[in-house]
Structure formats: C-alpha cells, structure tokens
PDB file of N, CA and C in Angstrom:
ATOM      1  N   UNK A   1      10.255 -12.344  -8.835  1.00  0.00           N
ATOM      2  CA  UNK A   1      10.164 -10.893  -8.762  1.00  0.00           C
ATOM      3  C   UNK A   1       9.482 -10.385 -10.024  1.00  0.00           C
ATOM      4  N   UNK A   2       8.800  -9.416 -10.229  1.00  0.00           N
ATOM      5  CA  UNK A   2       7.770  -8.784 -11.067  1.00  0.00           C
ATOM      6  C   UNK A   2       9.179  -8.348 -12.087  1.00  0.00           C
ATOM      7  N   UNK A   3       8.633  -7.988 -13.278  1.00  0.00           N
ATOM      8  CA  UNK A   3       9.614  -8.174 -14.477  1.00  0.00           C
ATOM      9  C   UNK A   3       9.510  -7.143 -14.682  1.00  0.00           C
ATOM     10  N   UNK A   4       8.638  -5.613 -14.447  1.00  0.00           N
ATOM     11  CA  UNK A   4       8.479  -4.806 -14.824  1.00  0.00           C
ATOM     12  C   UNK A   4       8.543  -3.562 -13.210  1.00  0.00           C
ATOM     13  N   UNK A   5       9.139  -2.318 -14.240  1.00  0.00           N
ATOM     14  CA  UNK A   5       9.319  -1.352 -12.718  1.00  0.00           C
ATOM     15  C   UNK A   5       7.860  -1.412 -12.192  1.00  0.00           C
ATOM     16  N   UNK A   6       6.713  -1.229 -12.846  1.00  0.00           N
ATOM     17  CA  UNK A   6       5.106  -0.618 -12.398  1.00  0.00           C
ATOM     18  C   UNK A   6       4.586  -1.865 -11.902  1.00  0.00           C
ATOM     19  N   UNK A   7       4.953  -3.327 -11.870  1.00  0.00           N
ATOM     20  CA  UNK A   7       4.786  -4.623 -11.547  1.00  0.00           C
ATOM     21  C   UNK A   7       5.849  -4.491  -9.828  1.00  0.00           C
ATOM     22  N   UNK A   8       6.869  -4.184 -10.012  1.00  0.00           N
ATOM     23  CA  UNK A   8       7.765  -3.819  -8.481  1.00  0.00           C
ATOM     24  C   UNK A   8       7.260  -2.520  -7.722  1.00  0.00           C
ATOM     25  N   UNK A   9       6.955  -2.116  -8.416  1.00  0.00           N
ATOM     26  CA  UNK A   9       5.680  -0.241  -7.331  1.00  0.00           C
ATOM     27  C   UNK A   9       4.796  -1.006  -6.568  1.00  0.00           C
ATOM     28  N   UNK A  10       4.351  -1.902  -7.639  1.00  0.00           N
ATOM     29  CA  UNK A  10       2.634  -2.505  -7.177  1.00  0.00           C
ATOM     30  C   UNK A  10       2.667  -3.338  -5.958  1.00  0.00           C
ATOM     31  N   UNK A  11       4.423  -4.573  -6.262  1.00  0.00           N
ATOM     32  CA  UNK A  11       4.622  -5.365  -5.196  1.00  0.00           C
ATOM     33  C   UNK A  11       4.755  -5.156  -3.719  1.00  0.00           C
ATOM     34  N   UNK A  12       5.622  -3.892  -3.725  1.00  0.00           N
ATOM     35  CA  UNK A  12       5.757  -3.621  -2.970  1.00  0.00           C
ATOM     36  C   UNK A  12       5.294  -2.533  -1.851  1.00  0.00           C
ATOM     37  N   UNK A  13       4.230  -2.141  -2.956  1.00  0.00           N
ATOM     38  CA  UNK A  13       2.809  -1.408  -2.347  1.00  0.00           C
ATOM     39  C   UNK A  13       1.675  -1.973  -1.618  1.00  0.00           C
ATOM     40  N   UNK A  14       1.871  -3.378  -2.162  1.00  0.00           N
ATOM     41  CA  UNK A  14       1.118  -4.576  -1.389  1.00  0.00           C
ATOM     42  C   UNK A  14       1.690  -5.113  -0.049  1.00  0.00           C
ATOM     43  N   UNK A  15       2.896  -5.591   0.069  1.00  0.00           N
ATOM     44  CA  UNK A  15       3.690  -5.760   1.043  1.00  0.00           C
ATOM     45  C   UNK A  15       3.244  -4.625   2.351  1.00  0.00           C
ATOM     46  N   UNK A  16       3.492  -2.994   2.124  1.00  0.00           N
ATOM     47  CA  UNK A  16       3.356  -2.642   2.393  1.00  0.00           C
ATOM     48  C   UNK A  16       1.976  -2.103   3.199  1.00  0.00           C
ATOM     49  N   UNK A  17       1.480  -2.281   2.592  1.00  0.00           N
ATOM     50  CA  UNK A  17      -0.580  -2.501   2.507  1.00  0.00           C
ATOM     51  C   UNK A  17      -1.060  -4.046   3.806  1.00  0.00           C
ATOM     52  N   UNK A  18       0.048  -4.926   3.688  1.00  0.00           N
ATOM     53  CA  UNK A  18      -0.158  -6.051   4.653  1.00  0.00           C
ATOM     54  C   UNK A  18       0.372  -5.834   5.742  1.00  0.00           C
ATOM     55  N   UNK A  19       1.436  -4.988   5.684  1.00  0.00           N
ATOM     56  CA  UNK A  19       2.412  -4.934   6.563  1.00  0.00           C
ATOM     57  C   UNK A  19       1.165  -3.696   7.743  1.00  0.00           C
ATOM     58  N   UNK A  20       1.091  -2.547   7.421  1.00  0.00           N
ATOM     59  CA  UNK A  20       0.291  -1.660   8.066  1.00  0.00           C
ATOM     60  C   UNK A  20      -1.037  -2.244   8.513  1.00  0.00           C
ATOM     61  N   UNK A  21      -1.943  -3.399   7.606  1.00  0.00           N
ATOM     62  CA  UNK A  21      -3.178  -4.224   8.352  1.00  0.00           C
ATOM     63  C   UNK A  21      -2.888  -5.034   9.653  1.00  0.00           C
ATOM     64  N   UNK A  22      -1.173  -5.857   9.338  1.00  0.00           N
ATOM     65  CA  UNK A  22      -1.309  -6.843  10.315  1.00  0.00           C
ATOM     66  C   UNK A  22      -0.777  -5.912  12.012  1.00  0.00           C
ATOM     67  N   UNK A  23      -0.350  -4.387  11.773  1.00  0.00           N
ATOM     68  CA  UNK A  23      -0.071  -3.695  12.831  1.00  0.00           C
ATOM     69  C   UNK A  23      -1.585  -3.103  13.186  1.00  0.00           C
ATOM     70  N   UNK A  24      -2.160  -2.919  12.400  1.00  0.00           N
ATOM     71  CA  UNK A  24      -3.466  -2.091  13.026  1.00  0.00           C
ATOM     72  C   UNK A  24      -4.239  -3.205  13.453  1.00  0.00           C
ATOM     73  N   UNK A  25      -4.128  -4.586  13.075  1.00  0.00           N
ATOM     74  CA  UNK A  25      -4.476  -6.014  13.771  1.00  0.00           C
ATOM     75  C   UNK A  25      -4.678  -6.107  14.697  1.00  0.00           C
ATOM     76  N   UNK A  26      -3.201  -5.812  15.234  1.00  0.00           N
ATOM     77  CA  UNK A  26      -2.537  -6.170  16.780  1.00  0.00           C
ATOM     78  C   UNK A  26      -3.385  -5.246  17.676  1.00  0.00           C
ATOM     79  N   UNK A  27      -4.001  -4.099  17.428  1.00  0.00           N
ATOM     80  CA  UNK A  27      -5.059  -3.483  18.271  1.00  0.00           C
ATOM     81  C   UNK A  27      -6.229  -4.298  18.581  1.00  0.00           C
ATOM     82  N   UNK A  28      -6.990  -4.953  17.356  1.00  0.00           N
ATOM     83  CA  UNK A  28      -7.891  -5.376  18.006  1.00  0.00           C
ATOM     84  C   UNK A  28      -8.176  -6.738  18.512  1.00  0.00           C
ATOM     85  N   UNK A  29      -9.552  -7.243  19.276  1.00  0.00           N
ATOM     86  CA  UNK A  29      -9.261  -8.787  20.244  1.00  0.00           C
ATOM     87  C   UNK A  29      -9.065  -9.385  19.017  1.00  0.00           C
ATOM     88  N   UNK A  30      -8.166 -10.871  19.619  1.00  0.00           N
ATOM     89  CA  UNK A  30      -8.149 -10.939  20.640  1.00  0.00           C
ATOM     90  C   UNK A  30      -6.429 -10.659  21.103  1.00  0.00           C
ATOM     91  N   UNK A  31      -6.026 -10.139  20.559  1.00  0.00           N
ATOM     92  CA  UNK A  31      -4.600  -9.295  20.753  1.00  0.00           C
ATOM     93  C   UNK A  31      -4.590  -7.950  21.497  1.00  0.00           C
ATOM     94  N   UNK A  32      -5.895  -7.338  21.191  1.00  0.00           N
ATOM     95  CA  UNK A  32      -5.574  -5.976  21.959  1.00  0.00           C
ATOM     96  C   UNK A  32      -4.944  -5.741  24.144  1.00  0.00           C
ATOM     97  N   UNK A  33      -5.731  -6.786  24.321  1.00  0.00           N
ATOM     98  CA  UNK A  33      -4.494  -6.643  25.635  1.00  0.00           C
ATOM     99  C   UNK A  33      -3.344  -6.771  25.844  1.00  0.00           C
ATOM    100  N   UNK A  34      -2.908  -7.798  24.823  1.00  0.00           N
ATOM    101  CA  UNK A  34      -1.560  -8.486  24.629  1.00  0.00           C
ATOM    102  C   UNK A  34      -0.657  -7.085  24.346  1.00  0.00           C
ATOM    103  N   UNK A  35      -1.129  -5.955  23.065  1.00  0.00           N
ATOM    104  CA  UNK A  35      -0.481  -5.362  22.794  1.00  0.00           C
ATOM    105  C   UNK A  35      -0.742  -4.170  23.535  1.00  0.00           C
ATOM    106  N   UNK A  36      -1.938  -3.410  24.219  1.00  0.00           N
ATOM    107  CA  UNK A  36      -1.579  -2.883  24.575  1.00  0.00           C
ATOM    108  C   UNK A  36      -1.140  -2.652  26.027  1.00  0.00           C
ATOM    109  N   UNK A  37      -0.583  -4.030  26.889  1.00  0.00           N
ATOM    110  CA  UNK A  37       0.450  -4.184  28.059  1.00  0.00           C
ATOM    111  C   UNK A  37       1.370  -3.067  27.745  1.00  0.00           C
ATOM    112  N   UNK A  38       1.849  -3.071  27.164  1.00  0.00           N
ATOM    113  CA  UNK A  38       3.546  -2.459  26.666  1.00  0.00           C
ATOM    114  C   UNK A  38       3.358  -1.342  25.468  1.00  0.00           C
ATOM    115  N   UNK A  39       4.035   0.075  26.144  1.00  0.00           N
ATOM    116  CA  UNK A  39       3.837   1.050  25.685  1.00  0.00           C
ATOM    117  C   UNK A  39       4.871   1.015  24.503  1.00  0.00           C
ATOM    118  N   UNK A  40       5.892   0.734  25.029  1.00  0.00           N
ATOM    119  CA  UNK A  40       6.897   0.668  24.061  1.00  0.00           C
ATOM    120  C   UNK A  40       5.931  -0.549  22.432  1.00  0.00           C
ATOM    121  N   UNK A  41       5.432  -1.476  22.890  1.00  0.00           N
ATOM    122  CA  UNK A  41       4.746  -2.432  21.431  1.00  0.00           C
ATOM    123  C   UNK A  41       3.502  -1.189  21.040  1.00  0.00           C
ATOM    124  N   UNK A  42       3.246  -0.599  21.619  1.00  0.00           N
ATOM    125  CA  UNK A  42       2.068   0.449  21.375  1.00  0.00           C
ATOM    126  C   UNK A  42       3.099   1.473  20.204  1.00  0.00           C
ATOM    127  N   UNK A  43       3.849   1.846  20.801  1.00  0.00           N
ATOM    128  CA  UNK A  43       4.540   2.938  20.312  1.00  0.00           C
ATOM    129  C   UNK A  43       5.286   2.389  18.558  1.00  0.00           C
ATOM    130  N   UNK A  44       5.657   1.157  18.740  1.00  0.00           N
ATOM    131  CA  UNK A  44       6.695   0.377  17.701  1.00  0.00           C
ATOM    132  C   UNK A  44       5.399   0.847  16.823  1.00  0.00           C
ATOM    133  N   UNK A  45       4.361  -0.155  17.276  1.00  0.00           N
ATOM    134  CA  UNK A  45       3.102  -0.569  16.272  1.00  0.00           C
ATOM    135  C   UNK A  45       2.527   0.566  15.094  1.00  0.00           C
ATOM    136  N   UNK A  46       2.242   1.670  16.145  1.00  0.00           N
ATOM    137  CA  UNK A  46       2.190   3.320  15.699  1.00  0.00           C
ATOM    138  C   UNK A  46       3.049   3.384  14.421  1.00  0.00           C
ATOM    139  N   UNK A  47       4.439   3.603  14.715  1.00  0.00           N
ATOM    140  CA  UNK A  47       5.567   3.891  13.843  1.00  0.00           C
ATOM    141  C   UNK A  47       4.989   2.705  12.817  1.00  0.00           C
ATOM    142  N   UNK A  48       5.198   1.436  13.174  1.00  0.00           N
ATOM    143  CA  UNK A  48       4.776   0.204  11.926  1.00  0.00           C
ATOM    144  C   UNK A  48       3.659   1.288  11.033  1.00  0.00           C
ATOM    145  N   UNK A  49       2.632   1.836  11.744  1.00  0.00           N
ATOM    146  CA  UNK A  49       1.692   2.215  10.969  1.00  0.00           C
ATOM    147  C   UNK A  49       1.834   2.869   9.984  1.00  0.00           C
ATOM    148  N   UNK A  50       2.265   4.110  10.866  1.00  0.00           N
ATOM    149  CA  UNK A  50       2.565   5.115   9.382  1.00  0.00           C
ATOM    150  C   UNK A  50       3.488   5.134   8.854  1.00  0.00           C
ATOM    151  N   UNK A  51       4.533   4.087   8.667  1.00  0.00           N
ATOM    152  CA  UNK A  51       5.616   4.017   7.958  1.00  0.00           C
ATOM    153  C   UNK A  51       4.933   3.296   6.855  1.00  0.00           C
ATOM    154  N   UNK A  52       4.348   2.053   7.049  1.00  0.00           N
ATOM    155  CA  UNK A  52       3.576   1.098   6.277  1.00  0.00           C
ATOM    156  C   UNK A  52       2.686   2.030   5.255  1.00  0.00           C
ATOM    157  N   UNK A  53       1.808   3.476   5.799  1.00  0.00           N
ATOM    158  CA  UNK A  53       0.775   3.565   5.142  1.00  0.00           C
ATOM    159  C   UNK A  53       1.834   4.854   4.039  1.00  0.00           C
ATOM    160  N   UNK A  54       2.587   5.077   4.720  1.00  0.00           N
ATOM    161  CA  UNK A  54       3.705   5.988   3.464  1.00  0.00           C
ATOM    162  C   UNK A  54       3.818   5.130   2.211  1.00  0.00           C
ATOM    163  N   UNK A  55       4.667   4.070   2.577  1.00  0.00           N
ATOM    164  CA  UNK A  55       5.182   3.392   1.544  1.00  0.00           C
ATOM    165  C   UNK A  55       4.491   2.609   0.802  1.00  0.00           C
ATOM    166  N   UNK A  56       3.024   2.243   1.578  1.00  0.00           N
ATOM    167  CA  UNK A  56       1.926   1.819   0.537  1.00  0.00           C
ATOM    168  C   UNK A  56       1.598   3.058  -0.654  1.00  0.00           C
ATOM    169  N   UNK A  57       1.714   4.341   0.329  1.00  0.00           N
ATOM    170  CA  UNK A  57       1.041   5.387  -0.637  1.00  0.00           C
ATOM    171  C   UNK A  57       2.137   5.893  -2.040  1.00  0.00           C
ATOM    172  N   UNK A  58       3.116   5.817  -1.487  1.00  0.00           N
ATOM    173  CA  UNK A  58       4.373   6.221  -2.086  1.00  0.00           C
ATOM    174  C   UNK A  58       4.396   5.115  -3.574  1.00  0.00           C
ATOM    175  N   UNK A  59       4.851   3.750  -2.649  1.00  0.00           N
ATOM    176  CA  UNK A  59       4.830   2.770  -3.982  1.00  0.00           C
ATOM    177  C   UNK A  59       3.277   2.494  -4.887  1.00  0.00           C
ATOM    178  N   UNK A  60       2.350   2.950  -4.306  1.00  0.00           N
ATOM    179  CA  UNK A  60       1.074   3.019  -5.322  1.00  0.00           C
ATOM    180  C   UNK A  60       1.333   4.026  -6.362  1.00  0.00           C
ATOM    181  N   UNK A  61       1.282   4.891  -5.964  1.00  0.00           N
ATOM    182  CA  UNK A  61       1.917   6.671  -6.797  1.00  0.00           C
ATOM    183  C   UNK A  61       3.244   6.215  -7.669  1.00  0.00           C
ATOM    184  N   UNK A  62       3.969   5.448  -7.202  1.00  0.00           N
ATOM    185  CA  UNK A  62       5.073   5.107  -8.235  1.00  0.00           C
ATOM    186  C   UNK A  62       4.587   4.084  -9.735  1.00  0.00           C
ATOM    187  N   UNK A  63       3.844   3.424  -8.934  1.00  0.00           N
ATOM    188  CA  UNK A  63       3.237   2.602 -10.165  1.00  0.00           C
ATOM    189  C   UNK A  63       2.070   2.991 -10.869  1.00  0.00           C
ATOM    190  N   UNK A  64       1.407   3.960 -10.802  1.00  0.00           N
ATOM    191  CA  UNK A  64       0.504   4.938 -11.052  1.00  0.00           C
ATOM    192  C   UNK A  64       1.132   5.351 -12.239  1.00  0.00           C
ATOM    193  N   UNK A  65       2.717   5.961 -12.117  1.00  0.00           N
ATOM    194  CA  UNK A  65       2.928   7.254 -12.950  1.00  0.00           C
ATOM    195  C   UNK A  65       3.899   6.067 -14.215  1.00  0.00           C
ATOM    196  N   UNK A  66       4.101   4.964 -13.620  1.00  0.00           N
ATOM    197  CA  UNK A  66       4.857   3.850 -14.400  1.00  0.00           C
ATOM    198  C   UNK A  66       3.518   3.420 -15.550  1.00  0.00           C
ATOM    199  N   UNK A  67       2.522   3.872 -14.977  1.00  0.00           N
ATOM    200  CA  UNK A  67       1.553   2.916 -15.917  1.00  0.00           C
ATOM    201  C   UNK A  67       0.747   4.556 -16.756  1.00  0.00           C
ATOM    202  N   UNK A  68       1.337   5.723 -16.080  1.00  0.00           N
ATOM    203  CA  UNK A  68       0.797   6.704 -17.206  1.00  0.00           C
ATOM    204  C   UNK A  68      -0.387   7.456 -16.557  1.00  0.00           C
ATOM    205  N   UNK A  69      -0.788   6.693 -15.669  1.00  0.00           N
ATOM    206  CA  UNK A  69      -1.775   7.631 -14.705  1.00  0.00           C
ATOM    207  C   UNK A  69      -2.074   8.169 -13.719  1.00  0.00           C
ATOM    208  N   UNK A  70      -2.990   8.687 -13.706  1.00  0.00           N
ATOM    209  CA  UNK A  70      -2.927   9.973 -11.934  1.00  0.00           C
ATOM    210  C   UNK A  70      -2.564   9.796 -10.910  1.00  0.00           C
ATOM    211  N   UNK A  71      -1.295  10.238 -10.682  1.00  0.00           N
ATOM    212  CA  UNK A  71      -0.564   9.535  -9.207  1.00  0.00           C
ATOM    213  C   UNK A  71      -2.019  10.163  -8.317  1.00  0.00           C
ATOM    214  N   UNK A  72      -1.939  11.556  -8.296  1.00  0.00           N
ATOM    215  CA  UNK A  72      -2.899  12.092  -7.504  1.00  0.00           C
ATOM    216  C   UNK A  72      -3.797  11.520  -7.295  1.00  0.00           C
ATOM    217  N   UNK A  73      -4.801  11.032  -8.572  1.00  0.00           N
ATOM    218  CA  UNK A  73      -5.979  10.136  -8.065  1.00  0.00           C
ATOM    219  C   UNK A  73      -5.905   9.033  -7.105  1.00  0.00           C
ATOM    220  N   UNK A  74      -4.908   8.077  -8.154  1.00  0.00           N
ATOM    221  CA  UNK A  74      -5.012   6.957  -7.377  1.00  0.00           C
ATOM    222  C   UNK A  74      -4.631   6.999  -6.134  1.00  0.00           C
ATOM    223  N   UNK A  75      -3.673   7.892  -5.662  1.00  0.00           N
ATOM    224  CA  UNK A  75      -3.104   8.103  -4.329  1.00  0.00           C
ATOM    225  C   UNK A  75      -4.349   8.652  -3.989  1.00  0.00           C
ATOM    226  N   UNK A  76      -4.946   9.125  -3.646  1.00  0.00           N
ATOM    227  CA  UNK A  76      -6.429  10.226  -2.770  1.00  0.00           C
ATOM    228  C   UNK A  76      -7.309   9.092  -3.094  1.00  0.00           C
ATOM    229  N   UNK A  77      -7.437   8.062  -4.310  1.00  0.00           N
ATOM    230  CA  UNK A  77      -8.172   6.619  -3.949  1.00  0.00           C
ATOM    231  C   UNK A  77      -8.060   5.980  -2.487  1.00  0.00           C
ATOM    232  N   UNK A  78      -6.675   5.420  -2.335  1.00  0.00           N
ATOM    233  CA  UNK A  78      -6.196   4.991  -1.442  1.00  0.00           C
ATOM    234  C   UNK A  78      -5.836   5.629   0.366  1.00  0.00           C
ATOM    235  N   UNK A  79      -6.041   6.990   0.229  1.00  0.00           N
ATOM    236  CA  UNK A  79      -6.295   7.386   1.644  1.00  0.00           C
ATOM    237  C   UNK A  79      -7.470   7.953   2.087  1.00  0.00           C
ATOM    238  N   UNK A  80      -8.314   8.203   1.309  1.00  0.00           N
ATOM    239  CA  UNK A  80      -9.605   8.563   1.374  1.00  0.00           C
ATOM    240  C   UNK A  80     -10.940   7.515   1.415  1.00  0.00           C
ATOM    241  N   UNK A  81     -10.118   6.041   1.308  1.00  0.00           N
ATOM    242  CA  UNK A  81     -10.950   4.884   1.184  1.00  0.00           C
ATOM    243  C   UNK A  81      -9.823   3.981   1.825  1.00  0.00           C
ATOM    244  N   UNK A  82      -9.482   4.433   2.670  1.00  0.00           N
ATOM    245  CA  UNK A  82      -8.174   3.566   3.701  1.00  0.00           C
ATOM    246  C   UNK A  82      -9.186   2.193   4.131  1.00  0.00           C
ATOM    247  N   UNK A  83      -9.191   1.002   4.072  1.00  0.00           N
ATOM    248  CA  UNK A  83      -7.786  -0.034   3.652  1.00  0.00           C
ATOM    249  C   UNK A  83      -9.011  -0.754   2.105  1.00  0.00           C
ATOM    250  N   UNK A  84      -9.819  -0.097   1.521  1.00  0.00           N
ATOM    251  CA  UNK A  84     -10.518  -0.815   0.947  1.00  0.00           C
ATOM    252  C   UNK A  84     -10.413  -0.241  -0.492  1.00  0.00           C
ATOM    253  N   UNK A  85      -9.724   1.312  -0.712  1.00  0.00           N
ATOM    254  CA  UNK A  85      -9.594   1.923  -1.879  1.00  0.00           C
ATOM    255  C   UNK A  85      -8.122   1.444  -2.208  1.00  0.00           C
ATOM    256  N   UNK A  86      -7.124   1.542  -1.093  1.00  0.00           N
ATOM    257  CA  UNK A  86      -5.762   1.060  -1.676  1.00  0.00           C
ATOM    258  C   UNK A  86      -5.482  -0.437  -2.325  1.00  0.00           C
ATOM    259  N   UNK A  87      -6.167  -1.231  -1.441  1.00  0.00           N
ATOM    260  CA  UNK A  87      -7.018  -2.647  -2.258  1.00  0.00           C
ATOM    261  C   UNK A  87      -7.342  -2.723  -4.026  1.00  0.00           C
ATOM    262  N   UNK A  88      -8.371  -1.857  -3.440  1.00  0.00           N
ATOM    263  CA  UNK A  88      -9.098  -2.013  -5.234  1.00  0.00           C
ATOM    264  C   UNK A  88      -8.154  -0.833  -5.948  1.00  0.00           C
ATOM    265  N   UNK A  89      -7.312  -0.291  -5.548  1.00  0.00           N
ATOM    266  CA  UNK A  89      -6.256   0.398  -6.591  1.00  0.00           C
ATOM    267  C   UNK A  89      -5.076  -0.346  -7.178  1.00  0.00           C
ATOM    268  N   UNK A  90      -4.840  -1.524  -6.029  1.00  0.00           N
ATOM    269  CA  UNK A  90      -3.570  -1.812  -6.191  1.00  0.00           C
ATOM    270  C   UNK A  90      -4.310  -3.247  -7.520  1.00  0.00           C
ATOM    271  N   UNK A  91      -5.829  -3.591  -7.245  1.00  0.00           N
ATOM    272  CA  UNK A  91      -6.068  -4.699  -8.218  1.00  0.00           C
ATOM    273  C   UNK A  91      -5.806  -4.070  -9.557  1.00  0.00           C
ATOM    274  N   UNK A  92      -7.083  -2.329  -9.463  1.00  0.00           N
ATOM    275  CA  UNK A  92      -6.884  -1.763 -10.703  1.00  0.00           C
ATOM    276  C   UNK A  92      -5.657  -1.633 -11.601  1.00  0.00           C
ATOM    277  N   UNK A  93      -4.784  -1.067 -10.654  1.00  0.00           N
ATOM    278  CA  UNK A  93      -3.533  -0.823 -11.374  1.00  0.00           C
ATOM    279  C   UNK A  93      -2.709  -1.985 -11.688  1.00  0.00           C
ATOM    280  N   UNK A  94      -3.302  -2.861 -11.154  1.00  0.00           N
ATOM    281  CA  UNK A  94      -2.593  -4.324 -11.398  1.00  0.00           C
ATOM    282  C   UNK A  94      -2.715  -5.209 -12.601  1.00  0.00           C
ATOM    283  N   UNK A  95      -4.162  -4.860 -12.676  1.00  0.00           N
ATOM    284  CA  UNK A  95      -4.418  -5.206 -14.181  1.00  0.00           C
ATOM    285  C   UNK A  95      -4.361  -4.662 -15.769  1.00  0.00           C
ATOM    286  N   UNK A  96      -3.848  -3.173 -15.476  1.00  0.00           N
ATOM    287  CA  UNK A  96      -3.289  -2.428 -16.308  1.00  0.00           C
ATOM    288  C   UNK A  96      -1.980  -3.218 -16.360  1.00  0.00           C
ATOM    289  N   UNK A  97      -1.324  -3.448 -15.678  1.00  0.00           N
ATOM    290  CA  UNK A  97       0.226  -3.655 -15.584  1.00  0.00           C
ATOM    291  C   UNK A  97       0.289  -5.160 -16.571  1.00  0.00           C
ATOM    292  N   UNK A  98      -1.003  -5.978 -16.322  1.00  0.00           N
ATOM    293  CA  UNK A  98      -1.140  -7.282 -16.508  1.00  0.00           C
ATOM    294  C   UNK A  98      -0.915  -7.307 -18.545  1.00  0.00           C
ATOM    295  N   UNK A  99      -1.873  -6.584 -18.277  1.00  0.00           N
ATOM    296  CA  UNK A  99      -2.393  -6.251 -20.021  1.00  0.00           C
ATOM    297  C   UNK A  99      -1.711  -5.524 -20.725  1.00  0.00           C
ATOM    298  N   UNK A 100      -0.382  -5.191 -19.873  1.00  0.00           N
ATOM    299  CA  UNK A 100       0.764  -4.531 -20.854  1.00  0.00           C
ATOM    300  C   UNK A 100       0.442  -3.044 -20.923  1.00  0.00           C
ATOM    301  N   UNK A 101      -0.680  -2.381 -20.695  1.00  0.00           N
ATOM    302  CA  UNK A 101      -1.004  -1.057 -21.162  1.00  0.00           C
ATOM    303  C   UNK A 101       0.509  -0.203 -20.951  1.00  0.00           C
ATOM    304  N   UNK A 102       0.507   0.522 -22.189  1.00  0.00           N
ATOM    305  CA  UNK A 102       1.641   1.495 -22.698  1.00  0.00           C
ATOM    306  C   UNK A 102       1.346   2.255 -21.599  1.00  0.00           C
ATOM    307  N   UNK A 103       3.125   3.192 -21.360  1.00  0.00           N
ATOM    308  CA  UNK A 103       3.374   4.100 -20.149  1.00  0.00           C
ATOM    309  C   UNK A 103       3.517   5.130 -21.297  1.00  0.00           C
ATOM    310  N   UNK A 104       3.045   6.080 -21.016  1.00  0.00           N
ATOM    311  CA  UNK A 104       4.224   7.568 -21.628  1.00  0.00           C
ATOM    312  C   UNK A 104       5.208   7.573 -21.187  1.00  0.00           C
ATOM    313  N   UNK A 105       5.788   7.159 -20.249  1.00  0.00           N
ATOM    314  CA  UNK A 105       6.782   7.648 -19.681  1.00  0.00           C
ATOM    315  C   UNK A 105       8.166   6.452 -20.340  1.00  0.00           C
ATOM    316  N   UNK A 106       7.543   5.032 -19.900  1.00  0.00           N
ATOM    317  CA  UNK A 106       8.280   4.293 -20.112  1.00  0.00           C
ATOM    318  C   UNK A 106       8.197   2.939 -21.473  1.00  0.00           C
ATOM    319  N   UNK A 107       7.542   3.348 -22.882  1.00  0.00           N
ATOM    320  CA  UNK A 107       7.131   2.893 -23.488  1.00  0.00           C
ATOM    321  C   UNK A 107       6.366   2.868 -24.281  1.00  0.00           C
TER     322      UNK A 107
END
C-alpha cells in the first residue's frame, strides 16, 4: 500500500480509472453483443460507469490538493481529455508524489 495519503488518492484514482475502461470495454466487439443481450448488464455497466468516473475524479482532486495543486485543473484535465488526460494526470501527479514535492497542506 502507498505510504503516503497523495500516493493512496493516486492509487485509488487508478483503480478507479481501470475499473470505468474495463466497463466502457464491455460495449465494444467483440463483447458488445454479449453485453448488450441483457438490459439489466447494460444498466449495471452504466452505473459501473459513472460511479468509476466519480471516484476517478474525486480521488485525482484528492491527491491534487495532497500534493498542493489545482484540484480544479487537474480535475477539468481529466474530464475534458476523458480517458487520456486522467492518464497523463494521474502519471503527472504521480511523479510529484515520487519526488517527495512539499504539500502546503501536509508538509
């Protein structure tokens, strides 16, 4: 487990970030008939979605403000460049976290 709170934002912003790809997956071939047979796996998948893309956005913004910087940005990185800005935010902010950079908040 990550040793640091802005190292656990990040983790589990990633998790989250996989979790919402491998549901928006299941739409396309060669799964998309499979899933969309069944309204009810249509419907789950949906919910998977935007629950996934909350808590990606949520735990990015948490580790954002752990590391001292623009929740706002980096969050409007990440939905305004959906699935390729939350990516390169979660590296960015990852490597802040790596290199120790001081928090105001926490350090």
């Amino acid at each position: 487990m990550p040793d640091n709170p802005a190292r656990q934002a990040l983790a589990a912003s990633t998790v989250a970030l996989i979790a919402t790809v491998a549901c928006i997956a299941m739409f396309l071939p060669p799964l998309v008939d499979h899933t969309t047979a069944s309204v009810l796996r249509i419907v789950l998948l949906g919910f998977g979605i935007v629950a996934g893309l909350f808590a990606h956005w949520i735990y990015l913004g948490r580790a954002a403000a752990r590391l001292g910087r623009s929740v706002v940005g980096w969050v409007l990185l990440a939905v305004l460049l959906f699935p390729l800005g939350g990516a390169a935010a979660l590296m960015l902010l990852g490597g802040a976290a790596e290199r120790g950079e001081p928090s105001p908040h926490h350090g």
